[in-house]
C-alpha atoms as a PDB file:
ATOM      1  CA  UNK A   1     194.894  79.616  90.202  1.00  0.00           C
ATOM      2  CA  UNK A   2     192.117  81.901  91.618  1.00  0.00           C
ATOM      3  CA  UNK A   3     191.405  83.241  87.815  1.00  0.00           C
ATOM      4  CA  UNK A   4     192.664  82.749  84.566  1.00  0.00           C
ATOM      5  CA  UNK A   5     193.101  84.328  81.422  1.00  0.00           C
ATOM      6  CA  UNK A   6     193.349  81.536  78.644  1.00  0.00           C
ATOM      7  CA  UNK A   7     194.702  83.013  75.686  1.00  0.00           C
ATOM      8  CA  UNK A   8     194.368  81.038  72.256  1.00  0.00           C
ATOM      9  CA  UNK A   9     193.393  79.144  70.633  1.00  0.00           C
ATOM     10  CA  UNK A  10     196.413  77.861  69.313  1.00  0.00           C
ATOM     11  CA  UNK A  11     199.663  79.488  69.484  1.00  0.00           C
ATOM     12  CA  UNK A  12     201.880  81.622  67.166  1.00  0.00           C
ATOM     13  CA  UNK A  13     199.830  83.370  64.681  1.00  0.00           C
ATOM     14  CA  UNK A  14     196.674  81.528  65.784  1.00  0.00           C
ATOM     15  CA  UNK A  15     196.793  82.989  69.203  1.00  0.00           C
ATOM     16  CA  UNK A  16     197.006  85.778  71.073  1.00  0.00           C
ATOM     17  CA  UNK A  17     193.001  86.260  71.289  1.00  0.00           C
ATOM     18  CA  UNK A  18     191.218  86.049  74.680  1.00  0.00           C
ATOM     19  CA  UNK A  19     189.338  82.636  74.277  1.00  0.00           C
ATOM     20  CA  UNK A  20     188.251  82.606  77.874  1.00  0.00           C
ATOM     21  CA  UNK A  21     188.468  84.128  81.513  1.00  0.00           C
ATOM     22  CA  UNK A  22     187.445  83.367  85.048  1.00  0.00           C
ATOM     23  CA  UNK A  23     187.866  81.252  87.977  1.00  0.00           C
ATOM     24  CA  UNK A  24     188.515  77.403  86.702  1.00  0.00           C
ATOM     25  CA  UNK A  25     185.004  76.348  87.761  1.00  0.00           C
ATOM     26  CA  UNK A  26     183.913  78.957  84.665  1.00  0.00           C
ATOM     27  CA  UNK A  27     186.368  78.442  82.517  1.00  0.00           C
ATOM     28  CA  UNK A  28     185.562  74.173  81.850  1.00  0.00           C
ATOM     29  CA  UNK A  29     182.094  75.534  80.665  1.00  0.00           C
ATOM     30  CA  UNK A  30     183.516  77.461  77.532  1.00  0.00           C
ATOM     31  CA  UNK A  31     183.275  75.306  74.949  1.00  0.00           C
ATOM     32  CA  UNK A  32     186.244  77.506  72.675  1.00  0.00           C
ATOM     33  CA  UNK A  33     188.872  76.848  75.574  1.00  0.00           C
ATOM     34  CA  UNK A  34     191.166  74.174  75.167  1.00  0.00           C
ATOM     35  CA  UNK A  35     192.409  74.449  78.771  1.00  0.00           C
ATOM     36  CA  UNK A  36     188.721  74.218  80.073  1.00  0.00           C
ATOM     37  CA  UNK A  37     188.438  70.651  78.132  1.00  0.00           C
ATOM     38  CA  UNK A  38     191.771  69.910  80.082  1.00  0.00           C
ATOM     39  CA  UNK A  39     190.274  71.016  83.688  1.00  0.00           C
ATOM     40  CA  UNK A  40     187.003  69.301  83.384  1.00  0.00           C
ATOM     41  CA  UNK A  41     189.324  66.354  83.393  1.00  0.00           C
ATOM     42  CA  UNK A  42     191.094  67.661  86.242  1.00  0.00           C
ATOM     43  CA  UNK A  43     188.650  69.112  88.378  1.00  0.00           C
ATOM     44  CA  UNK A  44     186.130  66.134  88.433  1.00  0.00           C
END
């Protein structure tokens, strides 16, 4: 993806909030995204 909208943090009634946007390289330095812990991993 070119940018993403990572919507959390959990799902259900614990989501629907706008934890993080951007291109991936942004998003793995937000420290409230669950996805961006999963792309570090991914990306490095």
């Amino acid at each position: 993806a070119d940018y993403i909208i990572d919507l959390g943090p959990e799902g259900g009634e614990e989501g629907g909030r706008i934890v993080a946007k951007g291109t991936p390289e942004e998003i793995v330095h937000n420290k409230n995204s669950f996805t961006g812990e999963y792309l570090k991993k991914v990306l490095n």
